[in-house]
N, C-alpha and C. Protein backbone atom coordinates (compact mmCIF):
# COMPACT_ATOMS: atom_id res chain seq x y z
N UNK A 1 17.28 -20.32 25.98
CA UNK A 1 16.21 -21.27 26.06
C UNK A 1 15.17 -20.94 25.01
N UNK A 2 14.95 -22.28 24.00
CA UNK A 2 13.77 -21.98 23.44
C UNK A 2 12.40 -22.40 23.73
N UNK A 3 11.21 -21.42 23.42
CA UNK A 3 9.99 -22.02 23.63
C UNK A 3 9.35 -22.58 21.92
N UNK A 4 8.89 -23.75 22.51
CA UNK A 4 8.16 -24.20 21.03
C UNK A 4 7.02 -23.78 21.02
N UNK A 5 6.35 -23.26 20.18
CA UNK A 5 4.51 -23.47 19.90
C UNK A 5 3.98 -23.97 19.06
N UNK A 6 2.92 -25.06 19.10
CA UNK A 6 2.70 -26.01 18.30
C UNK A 6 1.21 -25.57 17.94
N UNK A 7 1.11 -25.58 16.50
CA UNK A 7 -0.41 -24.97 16.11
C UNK A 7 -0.56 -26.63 15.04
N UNK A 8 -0.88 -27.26 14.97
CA UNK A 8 -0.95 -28.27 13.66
C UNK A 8 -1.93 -27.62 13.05
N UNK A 9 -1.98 -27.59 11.80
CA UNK A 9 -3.16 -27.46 10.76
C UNK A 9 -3.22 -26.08 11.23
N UNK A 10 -3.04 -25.07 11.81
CA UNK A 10 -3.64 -24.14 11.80
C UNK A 10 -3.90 -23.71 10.56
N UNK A 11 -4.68 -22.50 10.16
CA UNK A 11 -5.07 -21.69 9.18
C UNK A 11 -4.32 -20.43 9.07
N UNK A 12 -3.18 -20.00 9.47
CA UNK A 12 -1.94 -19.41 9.41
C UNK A 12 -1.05 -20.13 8.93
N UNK A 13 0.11 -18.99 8.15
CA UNK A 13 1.22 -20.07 7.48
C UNK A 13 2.03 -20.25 8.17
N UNK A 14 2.50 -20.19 9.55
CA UNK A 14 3.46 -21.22 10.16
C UNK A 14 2.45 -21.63 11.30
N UNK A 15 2.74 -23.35 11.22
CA UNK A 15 2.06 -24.17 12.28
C UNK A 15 2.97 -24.59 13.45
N UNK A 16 4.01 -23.96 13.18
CA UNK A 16 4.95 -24.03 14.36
C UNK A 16 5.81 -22.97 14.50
N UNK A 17 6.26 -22.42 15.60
CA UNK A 17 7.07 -21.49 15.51
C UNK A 17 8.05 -21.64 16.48
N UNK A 18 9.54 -21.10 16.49
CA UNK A 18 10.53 -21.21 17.89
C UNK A 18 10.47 -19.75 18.50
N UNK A 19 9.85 -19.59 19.99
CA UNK A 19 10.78 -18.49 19.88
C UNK A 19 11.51 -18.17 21.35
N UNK A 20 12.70 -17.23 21.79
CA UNK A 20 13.98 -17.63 22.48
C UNK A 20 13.46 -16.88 23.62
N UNK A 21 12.94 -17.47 24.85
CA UNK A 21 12.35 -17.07 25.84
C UNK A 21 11.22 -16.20 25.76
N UNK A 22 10.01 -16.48 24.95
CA UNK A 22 8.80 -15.47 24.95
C UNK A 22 9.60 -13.93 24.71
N UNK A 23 10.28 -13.77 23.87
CA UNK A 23 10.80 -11.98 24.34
C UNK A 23 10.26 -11.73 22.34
N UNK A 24 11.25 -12.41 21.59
CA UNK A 24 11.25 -11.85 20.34
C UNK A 24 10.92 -13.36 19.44
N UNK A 25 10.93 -13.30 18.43
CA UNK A 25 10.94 -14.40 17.48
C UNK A 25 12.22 -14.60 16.61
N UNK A 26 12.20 -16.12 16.60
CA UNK A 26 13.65 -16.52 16.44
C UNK A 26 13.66 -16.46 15.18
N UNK A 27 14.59 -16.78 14.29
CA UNK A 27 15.08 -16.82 12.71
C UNK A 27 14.68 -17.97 11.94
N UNK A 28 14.24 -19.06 12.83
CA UNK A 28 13.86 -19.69 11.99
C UNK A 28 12.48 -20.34 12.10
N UNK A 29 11.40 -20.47 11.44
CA UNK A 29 9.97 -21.00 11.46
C UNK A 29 10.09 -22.31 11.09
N UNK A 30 8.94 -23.46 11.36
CA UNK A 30 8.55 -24.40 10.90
C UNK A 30 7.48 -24.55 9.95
N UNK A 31 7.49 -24.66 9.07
CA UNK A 31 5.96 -24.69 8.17
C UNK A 31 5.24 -26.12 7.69
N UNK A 32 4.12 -26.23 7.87
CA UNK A 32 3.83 -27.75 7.63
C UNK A 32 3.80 -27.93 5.77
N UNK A 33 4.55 -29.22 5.61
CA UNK A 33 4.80 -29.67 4.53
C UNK A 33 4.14 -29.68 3.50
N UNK A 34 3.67 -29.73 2.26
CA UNK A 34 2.46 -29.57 1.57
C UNK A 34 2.09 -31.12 1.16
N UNK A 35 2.97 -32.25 1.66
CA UNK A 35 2.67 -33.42 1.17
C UNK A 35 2.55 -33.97 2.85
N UNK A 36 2.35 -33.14 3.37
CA UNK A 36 2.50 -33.84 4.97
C UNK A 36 1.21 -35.33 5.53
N UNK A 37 2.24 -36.02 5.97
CA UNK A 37 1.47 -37.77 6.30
C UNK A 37 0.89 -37.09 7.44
N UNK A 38 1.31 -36.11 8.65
CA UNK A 38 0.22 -36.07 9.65
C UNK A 38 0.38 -35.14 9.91
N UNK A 39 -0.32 -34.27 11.69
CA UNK A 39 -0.23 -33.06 11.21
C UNK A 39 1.12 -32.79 11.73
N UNK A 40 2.07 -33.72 12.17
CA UNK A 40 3.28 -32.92 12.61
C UNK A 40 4.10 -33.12 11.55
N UNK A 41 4.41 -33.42 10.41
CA UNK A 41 5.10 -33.22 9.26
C UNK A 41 4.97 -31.77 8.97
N UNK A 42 6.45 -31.18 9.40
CA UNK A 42 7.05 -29.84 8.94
C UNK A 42 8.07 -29.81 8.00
N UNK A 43 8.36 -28.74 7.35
CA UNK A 43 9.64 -28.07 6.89
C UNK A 43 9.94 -27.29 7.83
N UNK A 44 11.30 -27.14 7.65
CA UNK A 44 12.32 -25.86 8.19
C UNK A 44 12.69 -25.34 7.31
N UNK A 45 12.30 -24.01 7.61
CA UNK A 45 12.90 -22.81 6.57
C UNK A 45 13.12 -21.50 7.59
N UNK A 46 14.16 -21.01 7.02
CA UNK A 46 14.55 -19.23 7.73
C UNK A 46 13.62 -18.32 7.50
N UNK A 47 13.43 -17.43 8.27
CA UNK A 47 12.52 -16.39 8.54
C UNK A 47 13.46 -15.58 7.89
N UNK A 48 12.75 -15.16 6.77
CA UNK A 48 13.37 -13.90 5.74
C UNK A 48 13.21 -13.02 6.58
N UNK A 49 14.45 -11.93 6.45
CA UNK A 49 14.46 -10.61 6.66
C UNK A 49 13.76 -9.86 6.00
N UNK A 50 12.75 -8.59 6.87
CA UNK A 50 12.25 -7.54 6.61
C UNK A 50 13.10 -7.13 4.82
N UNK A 51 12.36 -7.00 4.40
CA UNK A 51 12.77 -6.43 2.79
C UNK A 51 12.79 -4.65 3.05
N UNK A 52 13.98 -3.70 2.97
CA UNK A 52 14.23 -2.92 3.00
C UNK A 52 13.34 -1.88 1.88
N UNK A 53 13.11 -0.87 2.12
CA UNK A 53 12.43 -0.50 1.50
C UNK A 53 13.32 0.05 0.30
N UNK A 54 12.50 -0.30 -0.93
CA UNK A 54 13.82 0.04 -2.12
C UNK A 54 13.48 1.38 -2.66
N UNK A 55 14.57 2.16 -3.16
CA UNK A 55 14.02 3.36 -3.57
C UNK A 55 14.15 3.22 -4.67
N UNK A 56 12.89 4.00 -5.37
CA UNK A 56 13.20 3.55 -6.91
C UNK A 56 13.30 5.31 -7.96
N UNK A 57 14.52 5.06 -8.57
CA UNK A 57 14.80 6.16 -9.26
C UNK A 57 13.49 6.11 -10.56
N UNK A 58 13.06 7.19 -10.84
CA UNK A 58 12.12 7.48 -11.85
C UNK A 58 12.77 8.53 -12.75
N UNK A 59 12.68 7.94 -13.97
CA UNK A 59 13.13 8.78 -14.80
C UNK A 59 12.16 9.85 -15.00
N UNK A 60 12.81 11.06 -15.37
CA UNK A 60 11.57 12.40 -15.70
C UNK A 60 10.84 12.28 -16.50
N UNK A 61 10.14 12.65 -16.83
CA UNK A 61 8.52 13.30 -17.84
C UNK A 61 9.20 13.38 -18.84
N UNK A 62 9.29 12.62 -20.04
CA UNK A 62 9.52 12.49 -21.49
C UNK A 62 8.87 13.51 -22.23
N UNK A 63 8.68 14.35 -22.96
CA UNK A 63 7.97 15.13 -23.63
C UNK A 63 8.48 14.59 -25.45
N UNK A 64 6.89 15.01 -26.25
CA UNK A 64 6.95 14.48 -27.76
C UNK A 64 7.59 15.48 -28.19
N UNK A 65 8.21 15.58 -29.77
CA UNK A 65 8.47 17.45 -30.18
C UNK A 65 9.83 16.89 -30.72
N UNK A 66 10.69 16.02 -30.50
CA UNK A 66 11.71 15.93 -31.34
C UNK A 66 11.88 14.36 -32.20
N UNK A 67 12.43 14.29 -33.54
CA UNK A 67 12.07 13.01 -34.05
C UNK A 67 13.26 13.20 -35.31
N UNK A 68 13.76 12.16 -34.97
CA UNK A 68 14.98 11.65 -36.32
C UNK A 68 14.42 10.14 -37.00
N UNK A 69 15.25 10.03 -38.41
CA UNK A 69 14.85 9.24 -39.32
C UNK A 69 16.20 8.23 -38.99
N UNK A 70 16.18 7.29 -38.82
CA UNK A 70 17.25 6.44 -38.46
C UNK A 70 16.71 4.94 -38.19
N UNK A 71 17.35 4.28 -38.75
CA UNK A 71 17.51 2.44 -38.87
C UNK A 71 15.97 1.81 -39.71
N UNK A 72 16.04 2.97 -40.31
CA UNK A 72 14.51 2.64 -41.74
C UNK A 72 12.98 3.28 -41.24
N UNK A 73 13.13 3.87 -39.75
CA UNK A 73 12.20 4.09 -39.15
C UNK A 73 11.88 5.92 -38.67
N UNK A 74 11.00 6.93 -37.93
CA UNK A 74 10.92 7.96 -38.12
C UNK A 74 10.66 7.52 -36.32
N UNK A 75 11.77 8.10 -35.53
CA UNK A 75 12.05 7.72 -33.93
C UNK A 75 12.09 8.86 -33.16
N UNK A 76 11.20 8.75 -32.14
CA UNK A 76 10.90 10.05 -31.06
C UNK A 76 12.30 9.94 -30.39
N UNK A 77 12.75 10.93 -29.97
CA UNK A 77 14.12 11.22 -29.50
C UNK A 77 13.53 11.96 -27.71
N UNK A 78 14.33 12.02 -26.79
CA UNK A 78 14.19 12.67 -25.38
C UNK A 78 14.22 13.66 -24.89
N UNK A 79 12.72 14.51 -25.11
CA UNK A 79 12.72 16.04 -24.45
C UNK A 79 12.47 15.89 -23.45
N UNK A 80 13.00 16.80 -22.02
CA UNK A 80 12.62 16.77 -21.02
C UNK A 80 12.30 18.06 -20.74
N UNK A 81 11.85 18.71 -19.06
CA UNK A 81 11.64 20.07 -18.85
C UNK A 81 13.49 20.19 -18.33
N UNK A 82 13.61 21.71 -18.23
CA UNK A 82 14.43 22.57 -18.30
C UNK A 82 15.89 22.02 -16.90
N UNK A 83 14.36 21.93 -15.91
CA UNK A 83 14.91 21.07 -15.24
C UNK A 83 16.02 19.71 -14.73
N UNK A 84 15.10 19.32 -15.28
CA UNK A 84 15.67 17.42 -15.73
C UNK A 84 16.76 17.49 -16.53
N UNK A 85 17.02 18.05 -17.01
CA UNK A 85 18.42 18.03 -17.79
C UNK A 85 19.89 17.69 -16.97
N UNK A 86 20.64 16.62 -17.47
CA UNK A 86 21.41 15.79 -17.20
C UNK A 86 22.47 16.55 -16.80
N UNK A 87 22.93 16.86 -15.53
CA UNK A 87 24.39 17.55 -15.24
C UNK A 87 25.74 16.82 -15.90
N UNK A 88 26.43 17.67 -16.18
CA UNK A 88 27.93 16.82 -16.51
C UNK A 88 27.96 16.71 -17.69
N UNK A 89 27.05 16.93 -18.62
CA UNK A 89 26.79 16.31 -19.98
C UNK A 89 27.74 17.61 -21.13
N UNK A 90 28.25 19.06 -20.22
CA UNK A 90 28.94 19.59 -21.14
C UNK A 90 28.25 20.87 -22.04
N UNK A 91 26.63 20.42 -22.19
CA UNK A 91 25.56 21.37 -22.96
C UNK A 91 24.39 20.91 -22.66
N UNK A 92 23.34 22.07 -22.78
CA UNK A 92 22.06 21.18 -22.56
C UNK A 92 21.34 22.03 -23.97
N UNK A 93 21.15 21.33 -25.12
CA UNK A 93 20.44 21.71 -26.11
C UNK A 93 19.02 22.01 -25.91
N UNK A 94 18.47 22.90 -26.41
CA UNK A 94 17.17 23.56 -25.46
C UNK A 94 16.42 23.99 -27.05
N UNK A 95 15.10 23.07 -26.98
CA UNK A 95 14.24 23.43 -27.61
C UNK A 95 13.11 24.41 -27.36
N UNK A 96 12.15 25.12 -28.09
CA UNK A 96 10.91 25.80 -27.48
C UNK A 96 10.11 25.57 -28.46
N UNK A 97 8.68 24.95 -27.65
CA UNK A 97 7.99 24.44 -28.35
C UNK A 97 6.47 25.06 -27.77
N UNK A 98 5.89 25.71 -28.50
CA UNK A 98 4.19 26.08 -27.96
C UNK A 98 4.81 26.83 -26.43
N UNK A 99 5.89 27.85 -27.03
CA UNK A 99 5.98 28.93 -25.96
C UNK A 99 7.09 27.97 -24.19
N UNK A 100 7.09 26.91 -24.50
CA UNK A 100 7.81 26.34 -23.76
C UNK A 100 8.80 26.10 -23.95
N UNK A 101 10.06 25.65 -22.67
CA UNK A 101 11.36 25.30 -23.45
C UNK A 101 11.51 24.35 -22.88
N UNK A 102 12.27 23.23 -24.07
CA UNK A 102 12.91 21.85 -23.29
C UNK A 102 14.12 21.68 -23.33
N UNK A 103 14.27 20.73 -23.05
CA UNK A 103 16.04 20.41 -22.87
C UNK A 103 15.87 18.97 -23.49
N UNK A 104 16.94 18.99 -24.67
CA UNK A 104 17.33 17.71 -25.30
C UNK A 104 18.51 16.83 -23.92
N UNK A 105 17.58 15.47 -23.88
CA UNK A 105 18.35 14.74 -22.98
C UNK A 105 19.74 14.10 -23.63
N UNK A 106 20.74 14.72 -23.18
CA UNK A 106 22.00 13.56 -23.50
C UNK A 106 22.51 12.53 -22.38
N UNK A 107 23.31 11.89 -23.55
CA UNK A 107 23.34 10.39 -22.51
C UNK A 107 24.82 9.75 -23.31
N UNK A 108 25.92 9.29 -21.99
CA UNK A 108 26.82 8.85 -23.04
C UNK A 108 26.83 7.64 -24.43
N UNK A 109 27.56 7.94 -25.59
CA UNK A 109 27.47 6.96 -26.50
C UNK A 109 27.31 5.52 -26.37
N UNK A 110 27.88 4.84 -25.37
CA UNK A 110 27.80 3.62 -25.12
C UNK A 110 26.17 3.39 -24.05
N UNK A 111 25.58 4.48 -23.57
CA UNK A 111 24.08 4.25 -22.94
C UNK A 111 23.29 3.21 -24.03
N UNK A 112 22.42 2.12 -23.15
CA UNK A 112 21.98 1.48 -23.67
C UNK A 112 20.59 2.02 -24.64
N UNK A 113 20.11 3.18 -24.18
CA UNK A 113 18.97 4.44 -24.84
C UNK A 113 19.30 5.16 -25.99
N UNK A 114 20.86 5.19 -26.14
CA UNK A 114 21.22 6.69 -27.13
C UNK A 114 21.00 6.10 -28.38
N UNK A 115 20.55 7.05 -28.86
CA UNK A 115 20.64 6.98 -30.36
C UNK A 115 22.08 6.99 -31.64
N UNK A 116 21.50 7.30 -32.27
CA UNK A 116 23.08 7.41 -33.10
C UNK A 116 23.20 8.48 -33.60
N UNK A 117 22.51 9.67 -33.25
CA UNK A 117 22.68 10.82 -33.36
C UNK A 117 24.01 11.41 -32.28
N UNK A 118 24.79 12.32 -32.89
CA UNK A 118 25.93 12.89 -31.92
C UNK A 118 25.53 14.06 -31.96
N UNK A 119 25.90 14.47 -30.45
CA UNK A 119 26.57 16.43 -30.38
C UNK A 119 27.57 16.55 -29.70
N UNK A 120 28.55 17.09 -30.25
CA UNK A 120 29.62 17.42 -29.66
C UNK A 120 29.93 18.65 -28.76
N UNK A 121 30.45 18.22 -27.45
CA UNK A 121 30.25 19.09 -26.45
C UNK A 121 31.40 19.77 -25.83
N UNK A 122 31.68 20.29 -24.87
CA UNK A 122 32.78 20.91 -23.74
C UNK A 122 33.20 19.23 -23.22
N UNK A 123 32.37 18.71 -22.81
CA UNK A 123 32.36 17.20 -21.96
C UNK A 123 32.46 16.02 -22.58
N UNK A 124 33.03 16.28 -24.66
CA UNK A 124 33.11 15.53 -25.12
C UNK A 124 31.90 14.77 -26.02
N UNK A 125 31.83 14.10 -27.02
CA UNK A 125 30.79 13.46 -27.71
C UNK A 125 29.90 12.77 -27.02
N UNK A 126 28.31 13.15 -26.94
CA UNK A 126 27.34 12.90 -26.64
C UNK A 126 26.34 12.03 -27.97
N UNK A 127 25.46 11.33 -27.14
CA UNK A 127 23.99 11.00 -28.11
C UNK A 127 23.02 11.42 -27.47
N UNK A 128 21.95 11.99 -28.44
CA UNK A 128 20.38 12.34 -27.87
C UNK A 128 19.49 10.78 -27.82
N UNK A 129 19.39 10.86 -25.82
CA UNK A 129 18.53 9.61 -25.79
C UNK A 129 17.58 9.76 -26.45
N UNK A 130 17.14 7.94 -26.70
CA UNK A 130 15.84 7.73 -27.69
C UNK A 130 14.55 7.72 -26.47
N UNK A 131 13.58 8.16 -26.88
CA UNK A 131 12.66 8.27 -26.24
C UNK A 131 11.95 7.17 -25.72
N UNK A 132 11.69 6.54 -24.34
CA UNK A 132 11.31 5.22 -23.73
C UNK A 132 10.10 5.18 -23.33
């Protein structure tokens, strides 16, 4: 059994709502029309689902310190900390810079980031990502 509730004009965005014996709210809302002749001119539309919370991958802390000459231009290339360095990649080329050490990021040849620089590894031919 559904219950209707009728709000016309309210000042909330649904002026109508269904829901299935007072317990929960049903899936679908009524919303009044934006060209509406009176106040009971609605749309029907579905009650979107809760949006999941998305997790969002962050790439690591870029550091400045490495730079190649390539496609007419002088291009920051991808230091990261020691850390961040890409498993699987075969090597992790390791700079030290002002007493610190980084790790040159690799990334396979076809990555939409790599440069056209190669190093050849245990894990096969790599490029040093370009810096984003």
């Amino acid at each position: 059994m559904l219950s209707v509730v009728l709000r016309p004009r309210s000042t909330t965005n649904a002026d109508v709502a269904l829901y299935p014996g007072q317990v929960e709210t049903a899936d679908v809302r009524l919303f009044a029309a934006s060209s509406a002749w009176g106040p009971y001119d609605v749309r029907l539309r579905p009650r979107l689902p809760d949006a999941p919370l998305a997790t969002v991958s962050t790439f690591p802390t870029q550091f400045l310190g490495l730079r190649a000459y390539y496609q007419g231009a002088v291009r920051d290339l991808c230091l990261v900390a020691l850390a961040d360095a890409p498993a699987g990649m075969g090597a992790v080329p390791r700079i030290r810079k002002g007493g610190t050490d980084y790790a040159v990021y690799l990334v396979e040849t076809s990555d939409s980031n790599a440069s056209p620089i190669r190093i050849r590894t245990s894990a096969g031919t790599k490029a040093i990502r370009q810096k984003t």
